[in-house]
Protein backbone atom coordinates (compact mmCIF):
# COMPACT_ATOMS: atom_id res chain seq x y z
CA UNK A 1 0.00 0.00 0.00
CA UNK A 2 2.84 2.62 0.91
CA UNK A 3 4.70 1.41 -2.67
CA UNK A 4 0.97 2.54 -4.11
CA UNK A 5 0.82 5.81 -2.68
CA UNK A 6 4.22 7.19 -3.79
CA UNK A 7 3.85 5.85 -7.37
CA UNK A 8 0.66 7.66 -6.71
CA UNK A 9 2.39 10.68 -5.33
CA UNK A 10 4.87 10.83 -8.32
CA UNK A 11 2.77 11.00 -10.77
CA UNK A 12 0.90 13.74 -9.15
CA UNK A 13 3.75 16.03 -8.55
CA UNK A 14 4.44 15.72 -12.45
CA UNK A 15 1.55 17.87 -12.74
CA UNK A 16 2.51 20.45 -10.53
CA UNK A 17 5.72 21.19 -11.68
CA UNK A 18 7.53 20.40 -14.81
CA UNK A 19 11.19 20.79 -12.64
CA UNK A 20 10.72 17.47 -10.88
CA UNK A 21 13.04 14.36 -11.03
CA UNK A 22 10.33 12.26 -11.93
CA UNK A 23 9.70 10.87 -15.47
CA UNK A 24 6.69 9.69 -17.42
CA UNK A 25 6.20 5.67 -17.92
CA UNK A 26 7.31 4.61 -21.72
CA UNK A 27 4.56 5.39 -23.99
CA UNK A 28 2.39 7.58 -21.62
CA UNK A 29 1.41 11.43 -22.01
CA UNK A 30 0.69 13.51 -19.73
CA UNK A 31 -0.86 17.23 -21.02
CA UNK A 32 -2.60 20.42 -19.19
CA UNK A 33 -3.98 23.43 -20.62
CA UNK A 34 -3.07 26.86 -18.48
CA UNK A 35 -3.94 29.94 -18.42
CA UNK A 36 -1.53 32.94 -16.29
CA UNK A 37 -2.33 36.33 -15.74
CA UNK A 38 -0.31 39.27 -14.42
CA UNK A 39 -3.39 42.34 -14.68
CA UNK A 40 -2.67 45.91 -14.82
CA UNK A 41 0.25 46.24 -13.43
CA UNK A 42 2.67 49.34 -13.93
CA UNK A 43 5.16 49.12 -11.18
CA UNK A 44 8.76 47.44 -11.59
CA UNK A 45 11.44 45.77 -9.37
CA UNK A 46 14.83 47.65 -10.04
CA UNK A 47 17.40 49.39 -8.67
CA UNK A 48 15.79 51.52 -7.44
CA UNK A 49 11.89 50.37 -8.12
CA UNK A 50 10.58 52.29 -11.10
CA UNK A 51 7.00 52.80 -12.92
CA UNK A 52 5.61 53.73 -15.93
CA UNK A 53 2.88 55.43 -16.70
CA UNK A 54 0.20 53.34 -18.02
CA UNK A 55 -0.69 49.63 -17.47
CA UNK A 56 0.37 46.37 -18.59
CA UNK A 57 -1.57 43.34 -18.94
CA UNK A 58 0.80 40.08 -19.43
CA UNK A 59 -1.47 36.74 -20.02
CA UNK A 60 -0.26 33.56 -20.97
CA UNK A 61 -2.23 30.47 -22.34
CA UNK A 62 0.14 27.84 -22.64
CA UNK A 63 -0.42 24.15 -23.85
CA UNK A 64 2.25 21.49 -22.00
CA UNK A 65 2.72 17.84 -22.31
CA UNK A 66 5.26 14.88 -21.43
CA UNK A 67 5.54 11.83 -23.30
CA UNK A 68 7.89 8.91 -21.55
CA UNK A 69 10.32 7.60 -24.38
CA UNK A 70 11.70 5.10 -22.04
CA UNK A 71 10.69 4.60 -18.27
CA UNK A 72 13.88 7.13 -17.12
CA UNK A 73 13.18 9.32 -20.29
CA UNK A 74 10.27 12.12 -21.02
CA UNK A 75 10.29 14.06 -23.65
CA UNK A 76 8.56 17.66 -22.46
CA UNK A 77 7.50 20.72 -25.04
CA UNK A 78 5.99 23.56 -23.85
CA UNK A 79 3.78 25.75 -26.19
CA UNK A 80 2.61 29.43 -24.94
CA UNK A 81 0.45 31.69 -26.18
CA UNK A 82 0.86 35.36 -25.56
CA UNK A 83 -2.04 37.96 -24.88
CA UNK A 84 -0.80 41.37 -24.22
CA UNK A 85 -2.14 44.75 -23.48
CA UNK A 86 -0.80 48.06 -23.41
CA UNK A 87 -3.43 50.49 -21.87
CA UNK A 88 -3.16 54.56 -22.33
CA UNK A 89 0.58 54.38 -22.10
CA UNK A 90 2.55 57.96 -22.25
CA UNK A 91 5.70 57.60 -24.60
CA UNK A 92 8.13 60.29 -25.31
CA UNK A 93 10.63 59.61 -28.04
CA UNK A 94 14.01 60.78 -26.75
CA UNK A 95 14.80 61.01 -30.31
CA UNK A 96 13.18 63.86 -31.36
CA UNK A 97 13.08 67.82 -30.03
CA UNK A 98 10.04 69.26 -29.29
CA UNK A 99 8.08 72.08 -26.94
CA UNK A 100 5.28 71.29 -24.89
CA UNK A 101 3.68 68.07 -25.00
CA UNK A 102 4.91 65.87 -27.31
CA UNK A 103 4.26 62.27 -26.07
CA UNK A 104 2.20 59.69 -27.76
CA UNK A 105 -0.48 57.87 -25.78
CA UNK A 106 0.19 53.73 -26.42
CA UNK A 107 -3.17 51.32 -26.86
CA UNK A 108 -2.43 48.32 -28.44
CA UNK A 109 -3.46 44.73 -27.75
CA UNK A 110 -1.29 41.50 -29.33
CA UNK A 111 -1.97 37.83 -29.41
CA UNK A 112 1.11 35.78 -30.51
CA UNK A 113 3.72 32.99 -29.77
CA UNK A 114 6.01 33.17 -27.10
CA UNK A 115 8.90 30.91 -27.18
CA UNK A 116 8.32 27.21 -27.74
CA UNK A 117 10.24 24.76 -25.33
CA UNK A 118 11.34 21.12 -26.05
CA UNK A 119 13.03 19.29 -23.08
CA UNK A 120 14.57 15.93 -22.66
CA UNK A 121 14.56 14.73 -19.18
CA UNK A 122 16.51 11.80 -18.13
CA UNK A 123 16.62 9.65 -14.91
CA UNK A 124 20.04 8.05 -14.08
CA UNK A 125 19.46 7.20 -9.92
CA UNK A 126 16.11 5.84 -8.31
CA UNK A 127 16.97 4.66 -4.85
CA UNK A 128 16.13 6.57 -1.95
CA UNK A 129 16.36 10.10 -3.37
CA UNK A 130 15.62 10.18 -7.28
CA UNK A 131 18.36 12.54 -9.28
CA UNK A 132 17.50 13.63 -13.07
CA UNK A 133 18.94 15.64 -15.32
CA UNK A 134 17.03 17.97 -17.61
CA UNK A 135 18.18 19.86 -20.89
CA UNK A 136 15.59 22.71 -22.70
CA UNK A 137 16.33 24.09 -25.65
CA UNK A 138 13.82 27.58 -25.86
CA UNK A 139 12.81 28.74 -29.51
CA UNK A 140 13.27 32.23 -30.91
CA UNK A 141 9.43 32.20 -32.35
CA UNK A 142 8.36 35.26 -29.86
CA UNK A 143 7.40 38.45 -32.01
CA UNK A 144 8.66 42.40 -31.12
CA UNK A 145 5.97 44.81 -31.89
CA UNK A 146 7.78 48.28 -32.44
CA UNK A 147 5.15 50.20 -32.52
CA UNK A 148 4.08 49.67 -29.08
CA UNK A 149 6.84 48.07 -27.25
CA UNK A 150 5.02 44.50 -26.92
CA UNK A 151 7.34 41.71 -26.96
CA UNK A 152 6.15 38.28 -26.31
CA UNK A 153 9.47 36.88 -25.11
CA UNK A 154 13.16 36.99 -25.38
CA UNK A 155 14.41 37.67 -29.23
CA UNK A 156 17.04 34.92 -28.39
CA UNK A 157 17.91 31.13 -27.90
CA UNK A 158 17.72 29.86 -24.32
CA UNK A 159 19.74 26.55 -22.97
CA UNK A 160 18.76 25.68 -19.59
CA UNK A 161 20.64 22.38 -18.27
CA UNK A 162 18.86 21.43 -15.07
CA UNK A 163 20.06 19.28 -12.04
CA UNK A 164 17.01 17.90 -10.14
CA UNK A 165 16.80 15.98 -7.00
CA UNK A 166 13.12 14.35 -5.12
CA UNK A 167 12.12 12.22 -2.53
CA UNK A 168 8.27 11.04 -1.49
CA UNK A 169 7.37 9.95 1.50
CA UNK A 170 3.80 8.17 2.74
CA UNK A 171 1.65 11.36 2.18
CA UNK A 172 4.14 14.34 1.13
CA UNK A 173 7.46 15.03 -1.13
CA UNK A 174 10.29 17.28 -1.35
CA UNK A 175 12.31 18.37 -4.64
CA UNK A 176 14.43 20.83 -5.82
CA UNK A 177 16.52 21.97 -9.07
CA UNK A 178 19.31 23.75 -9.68
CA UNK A 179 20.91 24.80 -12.90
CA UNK A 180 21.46 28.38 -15.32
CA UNK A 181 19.90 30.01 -18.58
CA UNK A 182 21.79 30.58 -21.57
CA UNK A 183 21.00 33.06 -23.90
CA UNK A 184 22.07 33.71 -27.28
CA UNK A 185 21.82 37.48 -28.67
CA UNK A 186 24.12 38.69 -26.32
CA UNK A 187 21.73 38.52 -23.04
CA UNK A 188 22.66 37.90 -20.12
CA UNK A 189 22.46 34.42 -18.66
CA UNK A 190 20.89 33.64 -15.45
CA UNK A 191 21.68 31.18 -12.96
CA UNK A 192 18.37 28.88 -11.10
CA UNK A 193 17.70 27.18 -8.05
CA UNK A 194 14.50 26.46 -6.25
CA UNK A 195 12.48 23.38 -4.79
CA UNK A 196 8.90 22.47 -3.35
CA UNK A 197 7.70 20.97 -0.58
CA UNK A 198 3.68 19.29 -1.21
CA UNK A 199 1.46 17.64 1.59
CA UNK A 200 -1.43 15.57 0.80
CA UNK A 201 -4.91 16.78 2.34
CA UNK A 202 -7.75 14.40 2.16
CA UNK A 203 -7.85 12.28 -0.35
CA UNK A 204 -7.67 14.05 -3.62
CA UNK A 205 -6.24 17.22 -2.90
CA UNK A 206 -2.50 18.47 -2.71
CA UNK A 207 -1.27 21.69 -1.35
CA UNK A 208 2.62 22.92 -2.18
CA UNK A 209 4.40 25.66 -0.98
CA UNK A 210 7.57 26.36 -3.58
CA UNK A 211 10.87 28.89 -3.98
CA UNK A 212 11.90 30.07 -7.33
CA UNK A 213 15.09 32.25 -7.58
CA UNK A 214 16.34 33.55 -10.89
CA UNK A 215 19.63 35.68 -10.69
CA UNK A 216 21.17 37.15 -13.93
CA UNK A 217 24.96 36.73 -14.36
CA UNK A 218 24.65 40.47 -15.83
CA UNK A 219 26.97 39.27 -18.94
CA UNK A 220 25.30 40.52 -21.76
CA UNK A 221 24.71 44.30 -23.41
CA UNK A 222 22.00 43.27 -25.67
CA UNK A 223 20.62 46.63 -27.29
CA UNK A 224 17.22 46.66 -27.49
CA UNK A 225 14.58 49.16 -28.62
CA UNK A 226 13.60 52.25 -26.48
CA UNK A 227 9.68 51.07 -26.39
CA UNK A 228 10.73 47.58 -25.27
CA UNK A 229 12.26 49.46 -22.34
CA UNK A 230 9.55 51.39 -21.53
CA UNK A 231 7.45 48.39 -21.47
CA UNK A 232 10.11 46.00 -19.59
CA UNK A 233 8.89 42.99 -21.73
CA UNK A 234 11.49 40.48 -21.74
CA UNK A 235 14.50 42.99 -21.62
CA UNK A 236 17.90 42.05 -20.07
CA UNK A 237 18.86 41.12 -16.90
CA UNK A 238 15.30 39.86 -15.68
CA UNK A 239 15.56 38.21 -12.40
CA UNK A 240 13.40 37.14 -9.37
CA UNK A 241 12.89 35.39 -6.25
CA UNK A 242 9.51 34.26 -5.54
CA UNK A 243 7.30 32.15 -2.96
CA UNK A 244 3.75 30.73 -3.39
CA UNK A 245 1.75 28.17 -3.09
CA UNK A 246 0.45 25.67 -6.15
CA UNK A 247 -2.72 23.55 -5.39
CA UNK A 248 -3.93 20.08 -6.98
CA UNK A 249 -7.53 18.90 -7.07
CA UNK A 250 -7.96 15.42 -8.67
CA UNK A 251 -11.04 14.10 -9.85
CA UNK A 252 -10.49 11.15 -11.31
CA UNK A 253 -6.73 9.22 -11.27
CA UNK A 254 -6.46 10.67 -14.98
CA UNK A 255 -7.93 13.75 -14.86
CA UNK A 256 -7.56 17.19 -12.00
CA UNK A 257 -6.97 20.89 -11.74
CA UNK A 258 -3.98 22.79 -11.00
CA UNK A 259 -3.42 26.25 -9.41
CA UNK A 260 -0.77 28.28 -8.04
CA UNK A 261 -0.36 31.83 -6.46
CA UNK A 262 3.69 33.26 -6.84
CA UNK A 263 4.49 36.41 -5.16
CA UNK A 264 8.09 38.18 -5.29
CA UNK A 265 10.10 39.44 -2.72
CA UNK A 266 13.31 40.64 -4.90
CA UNK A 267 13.23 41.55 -8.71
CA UNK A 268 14.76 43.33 -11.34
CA UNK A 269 12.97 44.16 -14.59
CA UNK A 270 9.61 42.63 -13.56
CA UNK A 271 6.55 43.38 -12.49
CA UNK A 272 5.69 43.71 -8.48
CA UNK A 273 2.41 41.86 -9.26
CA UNK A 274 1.21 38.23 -8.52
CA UNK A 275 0.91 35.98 -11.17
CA UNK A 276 -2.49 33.90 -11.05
CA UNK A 277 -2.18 30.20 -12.84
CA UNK A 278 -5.11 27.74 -13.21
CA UNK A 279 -4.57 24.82 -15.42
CA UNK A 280 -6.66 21.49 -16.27
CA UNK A 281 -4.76 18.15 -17.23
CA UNK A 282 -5.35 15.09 -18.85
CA UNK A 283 -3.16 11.93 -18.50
CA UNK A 284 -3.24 9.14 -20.98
């Protein structure tokens, strides 16, 4: 019964969070549909805190699944669509000389890719503690809108070699990753580490508390556009450290919903707004 409830457990935790150790059975999928909004927002974390003047509306609906190639081998892709809104947002164009008032007022709304992900996760120790080993290669499909600013992610490659460590126990599970971001384009890269700890409440229903820290190595001079810094849409040196809590509700032993509530407490280049999630997944 205990060997039950962690296979149970691990497959569960898959849906949470795409960073765990654990791996899909050989010929299985796993997919969820999400949908993550960051509303009307126009405050930034910097050095020092900045804001603009106008809001921002960053939405993401974004179509994931895992398909086991082996039993210690998942291939992941990850598929977002972006839905962004720029709201009565005052631009002055430092390249031009004017009197008076010569700003333009931004209103522009953009539905588009945002970088697609393909991952290969592999398992290579399942004792006690399972240790993986993920590699992500991240698409350039994203599209810059210069007339507004709007970009719908970063006009570059990303590599992101992952080192990721679990362990389940009767009725909970702790993991955790480590690893960096490399961009092409001359961005910086970023460094990553974070983990998760999940209890099981009732029957069907999970509730995880999780750490997320981004740092940028601050390597890179990318030049980009004077809207796209106005905006802050996927400029350089991004980084973050966030806590939250994700949720799990399962309905059947194939079928659930997902949630999860983020909330910063150091940033640079992003938004000092909450990100909402809510997903529904399907396992086959």
């Amino acid at each position: 019964m205990l060997k039950l409830t962690k296979i149970v457990f691990l497959l569960l935790s898959i849906s949470i969070f795409a960073q765990g150790p654990w791996t899909q059975e050989k010929g299985k999928f796993y997919t969820q549909l999400s949908f993550t909004t960051i509303a009307n927002y126009d405050n930034f974390f910097g050095d020092p805190d900045y804001a603009i003047n106008g809001e921002i509306s960053d939405n993401t609906l974004q179509f994931y699944t895992e398909y086991g190639l082996t039993n210690n081998t998942t291939l992941i892709v990850n598929a977002p669509l972006k839905l962004i809104s720029i709201n009565n947002l005052k631009y002055l164009d430092p390249a031009i000389d004017c009197f008076g008032d010569c700003s333009q007022t931004i209103n522009e709304t953009k539905t588009a890719l945002g970088n697609i992900e393909i991952n290969l996760k592999h398992n290579f120790y399942k004792k006690d503690w399972l240790l993986s080993g993920q590699f992500s290669l991240e698409t350039n499909t994203s599209t810059f809108y210069k007339n507004s600013g709007i970009r719908t992610s970063y006009d570059a490659f990303t590599l992101t070699p992952l080192f990721l460590a679990g362990k389940s126990f009767t009725n909970s599970y702790l993991q955790s990753f480590i690893g960096a971001k490399i961009r092409t384009n001359n961005y910086s890269n970023n460094f990553k580490i974070g983990g998760e700890y999940g209890k099981k409440l009732g029957n069907k229903f999970w509730l995880i508390g999780f750490l997320d820290i981004e740092k940028s190595f601050k390597d890179g001079d990318i030049n980009l556009p004077d809207k796209n810094l106005v905006t802050s849409l996927y400029v350089n040196d991004q980084e973050y450290g966030v806590v939250g809590v994700k949720a799990i509700r399962e309905f059947t032993k194939d079928f659930g919903v997902t949630a999860s509530l983020p909330a910063a407490f150091f940033g640079n280049n992003v938004a000092k707004q909450v990100a909402l999630t809510v997903g529904v997944y399907k396992k086959f």
